[in-house]
Protein backbone atom coordinates (compact mmCIF):
# COMPACT_ATOMS: atom_id res chain seq x y z
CA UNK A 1 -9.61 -19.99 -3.90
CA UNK A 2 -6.40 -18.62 -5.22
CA UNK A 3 -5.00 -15.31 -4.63
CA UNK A 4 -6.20 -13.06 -7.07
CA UNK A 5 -3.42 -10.50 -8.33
CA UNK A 6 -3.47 -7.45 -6.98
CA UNK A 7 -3.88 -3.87 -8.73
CA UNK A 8 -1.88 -1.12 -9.07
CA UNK A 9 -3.48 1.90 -8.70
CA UNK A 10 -6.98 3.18 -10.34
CA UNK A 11 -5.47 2.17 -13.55
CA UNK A 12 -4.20 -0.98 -12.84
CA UNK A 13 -7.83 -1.79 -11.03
CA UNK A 14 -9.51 -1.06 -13.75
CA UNK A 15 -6.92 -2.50 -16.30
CA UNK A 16 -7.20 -5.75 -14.66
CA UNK A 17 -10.36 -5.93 -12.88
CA UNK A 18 -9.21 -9.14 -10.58
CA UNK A 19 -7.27 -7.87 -7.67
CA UNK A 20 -7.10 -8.73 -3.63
CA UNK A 21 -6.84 -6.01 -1.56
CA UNK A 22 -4.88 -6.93 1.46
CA UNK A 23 1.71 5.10 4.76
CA UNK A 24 4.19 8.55 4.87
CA UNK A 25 5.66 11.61 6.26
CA UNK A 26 7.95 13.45 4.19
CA UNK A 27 10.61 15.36 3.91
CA UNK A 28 13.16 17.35 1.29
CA UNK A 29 16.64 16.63 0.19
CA UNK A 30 18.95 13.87 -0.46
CA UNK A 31 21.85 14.24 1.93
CA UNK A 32 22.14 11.90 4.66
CA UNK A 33 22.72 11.92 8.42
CA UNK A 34 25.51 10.17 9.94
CA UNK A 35 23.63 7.10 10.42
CA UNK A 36 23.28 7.34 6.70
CA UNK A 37 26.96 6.95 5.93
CA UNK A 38 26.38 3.24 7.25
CA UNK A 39 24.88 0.13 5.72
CA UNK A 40 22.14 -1.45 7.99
CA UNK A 41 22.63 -5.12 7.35
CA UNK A 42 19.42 -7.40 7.06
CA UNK A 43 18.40 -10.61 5.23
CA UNK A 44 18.59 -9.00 1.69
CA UNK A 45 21.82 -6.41 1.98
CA UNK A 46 25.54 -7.58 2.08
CA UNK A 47 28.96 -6.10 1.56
CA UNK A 48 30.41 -3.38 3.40
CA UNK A 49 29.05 -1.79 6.27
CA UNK A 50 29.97 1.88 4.88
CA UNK A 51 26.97 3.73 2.62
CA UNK A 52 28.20 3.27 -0.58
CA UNK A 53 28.80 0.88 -2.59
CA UNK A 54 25.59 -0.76 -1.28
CA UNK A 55 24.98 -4.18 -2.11
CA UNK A 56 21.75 -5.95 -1.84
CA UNK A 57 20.72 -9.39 -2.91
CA UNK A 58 17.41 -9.56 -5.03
CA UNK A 59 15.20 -12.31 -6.46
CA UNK A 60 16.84 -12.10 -10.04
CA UNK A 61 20.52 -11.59 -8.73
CA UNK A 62 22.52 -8.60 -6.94
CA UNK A 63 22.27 -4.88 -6.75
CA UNK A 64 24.73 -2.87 -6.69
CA UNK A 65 24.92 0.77 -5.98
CA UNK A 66 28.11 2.53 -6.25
CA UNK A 67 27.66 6.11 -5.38
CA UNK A 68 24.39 7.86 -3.21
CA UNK A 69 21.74 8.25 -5.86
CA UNK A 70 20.30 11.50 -6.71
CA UNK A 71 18.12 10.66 -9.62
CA UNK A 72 15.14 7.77 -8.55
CA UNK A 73 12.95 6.64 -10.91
CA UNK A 74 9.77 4.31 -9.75
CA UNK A 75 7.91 1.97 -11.52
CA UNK A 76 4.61 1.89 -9.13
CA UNK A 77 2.60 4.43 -7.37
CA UNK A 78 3.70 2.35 -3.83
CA UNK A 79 7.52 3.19 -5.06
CA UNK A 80 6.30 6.87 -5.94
CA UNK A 81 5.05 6.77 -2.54
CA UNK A 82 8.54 5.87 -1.00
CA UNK A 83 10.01 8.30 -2.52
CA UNK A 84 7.96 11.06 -1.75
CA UNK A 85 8.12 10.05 1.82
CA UNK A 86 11.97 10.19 1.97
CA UNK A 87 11.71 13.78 0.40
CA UNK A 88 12.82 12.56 -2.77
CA UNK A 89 11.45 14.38 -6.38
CA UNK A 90 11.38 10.64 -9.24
CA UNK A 91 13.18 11.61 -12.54
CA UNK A 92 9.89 9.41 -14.17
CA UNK A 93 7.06 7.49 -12.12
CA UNK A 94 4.03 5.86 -13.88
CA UNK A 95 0.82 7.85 -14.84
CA UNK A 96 -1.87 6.17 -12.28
CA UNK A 97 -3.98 9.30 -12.10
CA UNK A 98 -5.51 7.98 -16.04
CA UNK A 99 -6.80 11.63 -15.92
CA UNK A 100 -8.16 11.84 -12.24
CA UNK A 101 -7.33 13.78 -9.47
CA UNK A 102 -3.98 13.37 -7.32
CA UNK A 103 -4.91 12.05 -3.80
CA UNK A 104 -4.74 14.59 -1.35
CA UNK A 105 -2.11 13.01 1.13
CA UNK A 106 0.13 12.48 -2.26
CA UNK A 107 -0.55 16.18 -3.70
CA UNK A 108 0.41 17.83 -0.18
CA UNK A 109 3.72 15.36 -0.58
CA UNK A 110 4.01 16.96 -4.03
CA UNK A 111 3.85 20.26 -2.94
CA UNK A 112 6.05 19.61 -0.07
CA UNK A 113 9.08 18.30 -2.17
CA UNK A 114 8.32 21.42 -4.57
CA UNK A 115 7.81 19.03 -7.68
CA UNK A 116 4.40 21.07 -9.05
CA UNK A 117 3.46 17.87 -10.74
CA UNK A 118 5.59 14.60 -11.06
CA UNK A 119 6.75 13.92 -15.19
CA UNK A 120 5.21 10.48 -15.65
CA UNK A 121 5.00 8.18 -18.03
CA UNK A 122 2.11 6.18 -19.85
CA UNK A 123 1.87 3.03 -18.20
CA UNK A 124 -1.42 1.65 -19.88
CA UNK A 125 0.99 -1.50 -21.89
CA UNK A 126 3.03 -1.94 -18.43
CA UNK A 127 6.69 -0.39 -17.94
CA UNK A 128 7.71 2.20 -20.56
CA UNK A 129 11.46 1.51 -20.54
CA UNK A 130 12.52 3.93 -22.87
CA UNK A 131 11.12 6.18 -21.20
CA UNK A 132 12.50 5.33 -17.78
CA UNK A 133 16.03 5.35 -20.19
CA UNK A 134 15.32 8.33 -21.19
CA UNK A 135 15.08 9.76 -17.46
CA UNK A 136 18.65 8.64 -16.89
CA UNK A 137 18.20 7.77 -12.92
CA UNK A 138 20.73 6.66 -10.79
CA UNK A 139 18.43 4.03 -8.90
CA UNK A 140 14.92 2.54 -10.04
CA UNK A 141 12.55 1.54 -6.93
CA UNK A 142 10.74 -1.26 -8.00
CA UNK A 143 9.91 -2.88 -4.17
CA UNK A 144 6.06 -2.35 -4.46
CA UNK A 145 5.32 -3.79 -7.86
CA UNK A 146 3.77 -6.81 -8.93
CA UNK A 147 5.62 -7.09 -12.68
CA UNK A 148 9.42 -7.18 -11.89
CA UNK A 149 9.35 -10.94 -12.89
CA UNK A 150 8.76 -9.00 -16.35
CA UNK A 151 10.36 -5.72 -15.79
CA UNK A 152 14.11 -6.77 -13.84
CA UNK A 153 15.87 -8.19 -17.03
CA UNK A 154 15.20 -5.12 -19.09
CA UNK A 155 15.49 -1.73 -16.04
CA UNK A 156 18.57 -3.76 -14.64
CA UNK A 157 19.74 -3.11 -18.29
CA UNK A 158 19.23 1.15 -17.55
CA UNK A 159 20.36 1.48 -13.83
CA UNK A 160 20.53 -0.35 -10.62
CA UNK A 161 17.04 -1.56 -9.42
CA UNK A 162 16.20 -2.08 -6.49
CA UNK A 163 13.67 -4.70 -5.49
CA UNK A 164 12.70 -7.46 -3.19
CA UNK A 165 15.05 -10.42 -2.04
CA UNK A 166 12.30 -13.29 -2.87
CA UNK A 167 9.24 -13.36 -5.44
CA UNK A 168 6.67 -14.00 -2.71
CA UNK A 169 7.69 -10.52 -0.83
CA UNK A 170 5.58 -8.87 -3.57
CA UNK A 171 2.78 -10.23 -1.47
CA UNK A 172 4.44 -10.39 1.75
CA UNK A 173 6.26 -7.55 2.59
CA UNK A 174 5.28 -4.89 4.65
CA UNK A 175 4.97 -1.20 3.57
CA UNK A 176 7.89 -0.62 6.59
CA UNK A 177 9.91 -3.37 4.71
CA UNK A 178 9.60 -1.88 1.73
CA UNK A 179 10.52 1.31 2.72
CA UNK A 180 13.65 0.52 4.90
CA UNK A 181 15.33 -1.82 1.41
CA UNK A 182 14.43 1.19 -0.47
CA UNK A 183 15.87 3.46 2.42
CA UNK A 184 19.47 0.99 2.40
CA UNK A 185 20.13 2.00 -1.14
CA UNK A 186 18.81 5.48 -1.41
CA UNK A 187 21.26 6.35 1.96
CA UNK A 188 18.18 7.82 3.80
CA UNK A 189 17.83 5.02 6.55
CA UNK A 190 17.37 7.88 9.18
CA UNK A 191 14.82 9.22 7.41
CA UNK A 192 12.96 6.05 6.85
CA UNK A 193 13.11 5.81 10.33
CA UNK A 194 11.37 9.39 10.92
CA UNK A 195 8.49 7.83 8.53
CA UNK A 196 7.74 4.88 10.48
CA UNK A 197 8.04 6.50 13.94
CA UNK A 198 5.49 9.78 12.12
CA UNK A 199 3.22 7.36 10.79
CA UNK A 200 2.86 5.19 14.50
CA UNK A 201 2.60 8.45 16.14
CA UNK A 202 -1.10 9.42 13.56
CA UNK A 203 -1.93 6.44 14.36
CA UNK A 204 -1.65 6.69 18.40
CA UNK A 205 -3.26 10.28 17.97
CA UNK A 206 -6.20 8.82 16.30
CA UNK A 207 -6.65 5.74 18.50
CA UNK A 208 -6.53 8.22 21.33
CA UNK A 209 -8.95 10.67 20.16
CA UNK A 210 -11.40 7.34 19.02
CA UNK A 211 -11.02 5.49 22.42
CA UNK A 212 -14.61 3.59 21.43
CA UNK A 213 -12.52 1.68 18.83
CA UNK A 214 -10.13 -0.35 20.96
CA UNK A 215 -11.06 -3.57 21.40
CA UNK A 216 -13.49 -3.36 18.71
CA UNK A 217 -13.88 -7.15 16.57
CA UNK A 218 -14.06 -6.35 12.93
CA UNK A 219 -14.48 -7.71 9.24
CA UNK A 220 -12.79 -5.95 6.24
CA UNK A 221 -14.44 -6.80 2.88
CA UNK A 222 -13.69 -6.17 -0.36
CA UNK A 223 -16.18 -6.38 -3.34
CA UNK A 224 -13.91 -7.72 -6.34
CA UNK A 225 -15.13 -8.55 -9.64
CA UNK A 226 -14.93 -12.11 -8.96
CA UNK A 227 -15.90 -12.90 -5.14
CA UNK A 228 -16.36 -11.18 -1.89
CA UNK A 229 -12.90 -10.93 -0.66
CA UNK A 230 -12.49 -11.68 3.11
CA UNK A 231 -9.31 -9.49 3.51
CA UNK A 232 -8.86 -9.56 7.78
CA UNK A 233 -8.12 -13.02 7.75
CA UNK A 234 -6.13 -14.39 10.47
CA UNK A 235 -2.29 -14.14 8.68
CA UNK A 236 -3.46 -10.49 6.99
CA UNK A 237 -2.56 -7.11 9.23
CA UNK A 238 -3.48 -4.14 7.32
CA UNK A 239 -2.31 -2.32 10.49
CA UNK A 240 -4.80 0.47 9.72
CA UNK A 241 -7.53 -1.60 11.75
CA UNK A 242 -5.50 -2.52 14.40
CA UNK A 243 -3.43 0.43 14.28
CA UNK A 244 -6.68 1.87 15.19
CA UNK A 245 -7.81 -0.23 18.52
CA UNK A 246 -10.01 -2.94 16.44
CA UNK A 247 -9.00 -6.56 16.50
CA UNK A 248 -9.45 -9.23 13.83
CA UNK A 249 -13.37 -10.78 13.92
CA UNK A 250 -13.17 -14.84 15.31
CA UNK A 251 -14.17 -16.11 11.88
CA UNK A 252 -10.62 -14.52 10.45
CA UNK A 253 -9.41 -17.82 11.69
CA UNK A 254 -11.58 -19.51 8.62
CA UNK A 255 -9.49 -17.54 5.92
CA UNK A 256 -5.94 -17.08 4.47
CA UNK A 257 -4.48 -15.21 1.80
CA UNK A 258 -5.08 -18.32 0.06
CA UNK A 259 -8.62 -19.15 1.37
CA UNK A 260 -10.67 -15.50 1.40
CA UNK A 261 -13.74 -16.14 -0.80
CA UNK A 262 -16.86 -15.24 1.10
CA UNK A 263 -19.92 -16.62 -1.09
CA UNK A 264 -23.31 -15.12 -1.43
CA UNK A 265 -24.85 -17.89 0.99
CA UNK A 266 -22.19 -17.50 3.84
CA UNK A 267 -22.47 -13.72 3.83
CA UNK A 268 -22.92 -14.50 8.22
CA UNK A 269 -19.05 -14.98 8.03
CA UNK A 270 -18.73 -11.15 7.61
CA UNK A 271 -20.08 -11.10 11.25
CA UNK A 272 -18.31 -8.80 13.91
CA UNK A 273 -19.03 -5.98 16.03
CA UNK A 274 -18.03 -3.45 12.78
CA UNK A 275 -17.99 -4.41 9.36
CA UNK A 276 -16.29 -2.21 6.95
CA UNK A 277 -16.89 -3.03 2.85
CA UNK A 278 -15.33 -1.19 -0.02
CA UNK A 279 -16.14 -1.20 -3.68
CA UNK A 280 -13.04 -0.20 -5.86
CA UNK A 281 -14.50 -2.31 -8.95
CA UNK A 282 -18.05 -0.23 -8.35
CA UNK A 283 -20.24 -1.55 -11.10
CA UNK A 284 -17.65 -4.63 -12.44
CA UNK A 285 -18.04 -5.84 -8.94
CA UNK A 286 -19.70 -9.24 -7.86
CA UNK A 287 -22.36 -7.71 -6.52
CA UNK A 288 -23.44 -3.78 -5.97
CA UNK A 289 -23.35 -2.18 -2.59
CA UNK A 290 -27.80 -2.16 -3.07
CA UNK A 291 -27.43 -5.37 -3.97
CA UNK A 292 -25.52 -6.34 -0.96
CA UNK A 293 -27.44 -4.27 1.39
CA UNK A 294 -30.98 -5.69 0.10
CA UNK A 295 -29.71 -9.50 0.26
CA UNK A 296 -31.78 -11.19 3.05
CA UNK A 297 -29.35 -13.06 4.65
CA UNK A 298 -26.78 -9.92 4.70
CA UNK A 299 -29.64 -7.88 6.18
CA UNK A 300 -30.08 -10.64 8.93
CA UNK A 301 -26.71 -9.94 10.66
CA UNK A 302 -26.27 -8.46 13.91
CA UNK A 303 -23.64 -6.21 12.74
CA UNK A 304 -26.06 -5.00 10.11
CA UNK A 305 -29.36 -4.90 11.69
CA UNK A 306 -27.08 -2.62 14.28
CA UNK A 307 -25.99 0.02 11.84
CA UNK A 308 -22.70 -1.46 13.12
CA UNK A 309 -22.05 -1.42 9.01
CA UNK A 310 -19.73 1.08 6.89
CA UNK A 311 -18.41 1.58 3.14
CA UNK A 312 -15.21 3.27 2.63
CA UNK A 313 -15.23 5.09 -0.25
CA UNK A 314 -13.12 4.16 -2.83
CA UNK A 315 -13.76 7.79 -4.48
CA UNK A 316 -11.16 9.43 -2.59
CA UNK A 317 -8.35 6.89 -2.89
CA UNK A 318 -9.30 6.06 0.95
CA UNK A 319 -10.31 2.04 -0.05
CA UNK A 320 -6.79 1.82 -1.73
CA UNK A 321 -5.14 3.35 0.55
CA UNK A 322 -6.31 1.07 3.28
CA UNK A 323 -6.37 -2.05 1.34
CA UNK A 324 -2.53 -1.36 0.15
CA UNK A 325 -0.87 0.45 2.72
CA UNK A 326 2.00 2.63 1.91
CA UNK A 327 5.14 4.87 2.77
CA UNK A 328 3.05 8.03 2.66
CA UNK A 329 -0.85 7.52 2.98
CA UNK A 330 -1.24 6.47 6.84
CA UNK A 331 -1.55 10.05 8.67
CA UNK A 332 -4.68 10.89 6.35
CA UNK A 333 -5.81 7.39 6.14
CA UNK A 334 -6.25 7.53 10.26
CA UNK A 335 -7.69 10.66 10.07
CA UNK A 336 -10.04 9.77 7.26
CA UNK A 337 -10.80 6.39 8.39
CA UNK A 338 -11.63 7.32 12.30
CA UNK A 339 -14.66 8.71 11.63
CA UNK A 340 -16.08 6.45 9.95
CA UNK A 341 -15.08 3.72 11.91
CA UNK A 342 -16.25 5.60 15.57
CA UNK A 343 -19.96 6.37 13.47
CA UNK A 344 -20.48 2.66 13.01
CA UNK A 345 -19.30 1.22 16.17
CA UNK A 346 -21.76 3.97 17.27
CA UNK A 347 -24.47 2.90 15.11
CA UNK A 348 -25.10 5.83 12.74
């Protein structure tokens, strides 16, 4: 089966209701270090190795930023997420609370930056682009969306964006990717760096306090409205699992991004000494979690009949979170997700 688009956010999951689910310190002000005042060359970024102008080569032509930005607007939650990691405050981002509560990792980013609450805009039609005009940013992050094949034309038109080199890095890229193109034009490429190396070391302190996890085989599933989504297959690192001790199950070798349906009568693909399932669609989904749990052949499996079996809760934000990893999330998703990951490989 085909990859099914992915969501974006609780509104976009329950906007589009066919997704495939597949991290984060912060920090305030804009002003750069030294390292800053140079341009980090890579595969998408050319022109002159001082800060600004920066010049980086996208999928629907060139960006170019002249001066260091001050004003960032984002046009996903995952940019929001950048930007609050870099210790940035967005002019505009998109409403994906639809009413609900701010995830705690993103509130404490909030608070950090001193922004009270974020001025968003409605994003229930897609990209409000007079109201990212309005805003009047400097940059718009646009690295961690899934519409700039509809959006680019018309937010090129209102200020630099800044996006991926090729279409298929909307699937591809890596939250550390993401952050570091986003890092190049913003002039905060230290700062990304203090990110990454933050978010490895939760992840160490976890795995060390957990040392039952490591070497650990394990299955990530996700419920979607249209199949049983095999999401640890062999080409897929989440790096929450392995960031963790776990490695990938054998039968990950069976699925790609491209091939990760798991039908109701090969449910014994899911084996492995954990399996972790999460429901973000809850009642639009394939099947129910009592569903699931009273289907014969999913009660047959070792890794079932061994309490070896856990749901993250996709209450909390802690099933997106894992399933789309991002530039602020990881610290509480390791501390979140360690628990319940040490209770089933313990059986409870």
């Amino acid at each position: 089966m085909n990859r099914l688009p992915r969501p974006l956010g609780r509104r976009g999951a329950a906007r589009a209701l066919v997704a495939v689910a597949a991290c984060l310190a912060l920090a305030t002000g804009c002003s750069g270090s030294d390292d800053d005042a140079k341009s980090e060359k890579g595969p998408s970024s050319s022109g002159s190795s001082a800060a600004f102008p920066v010049s980086l080569t996208n999928a629907w032509g060139t960006t170019e930023v002249k001066e260091k930005p001050v004003k960032v607007a984002t046009v996903s939650d995952g940019d929001t997420a950048i930007a609050l990691a870099l210790g940035l405050v967005p002019v505009i981002t998109p409403d994906v609370e639809d009413g609900g509560d701010v995830a705690e990792y993103k509130q404490k980013a909030i608070d950090k930056v001193g922004a009270g609450t974020l001025k968003t805009y409605d994003d229930t039609d897609g990209t409000d682009y007079e109201a990212v005009a309005t805003a009047a940013p400097d940059v718009i992050l646009g690295v961690n969306t899934w519409s700039m094949d509809d959006d680019y034309a018309k937010l090129s038109a209102i200020a630099p964006v800044v996006t991926y080199a090729k279409k298929t890095d909307a699937d591809t890229l890596t939250w550390q990717e993401r952050l570091d193109t986003a890092a190049k034009a913003l002039g905060l490429t230290d700062k990304a760096k203090e990110v990454v190396a933050g978010n490895e070391k939760a992840f160490a302190d976890a795995a060390a306090a957990h040392p039952e996890l490591k070497g650990k085989t394990y299955t990530y599933a996700v419920v979607h409205p249209q199949q049983i989504t095999y999401m640890s297959y062999a080409d897929q690192d989440p790096g929450v699992f392995e960031g963790l001790g776990l490695t990938k199950a054998a039968n990950a070798k069976n699925y790609s991004a491209d091939k990760n349906a798991v039908s109701l009568e090969n449910l014994d693909e899911l084996e492995a000494d954990v399996l972790v399932v999460s429901y973000p669609f809850g009642d639009n989904g394939l099947i129910s979690a009592s569903e699931l749990e009273s289907n014969k052949l999913f009660q047959s499996l070792a890794v079932v009949k061994g309490k070896h079996y856990a749901v993250v809760s996709s209450d909390d934000g802690l099933a997106s979170a894992v399933a789309y990893p991002d530039a602020l999330s990881s610290p509480w998703v390791a501390e979140k997700l360690a628990p319940v990951l040490a209770d089933a490989v313990a059986g409870k």
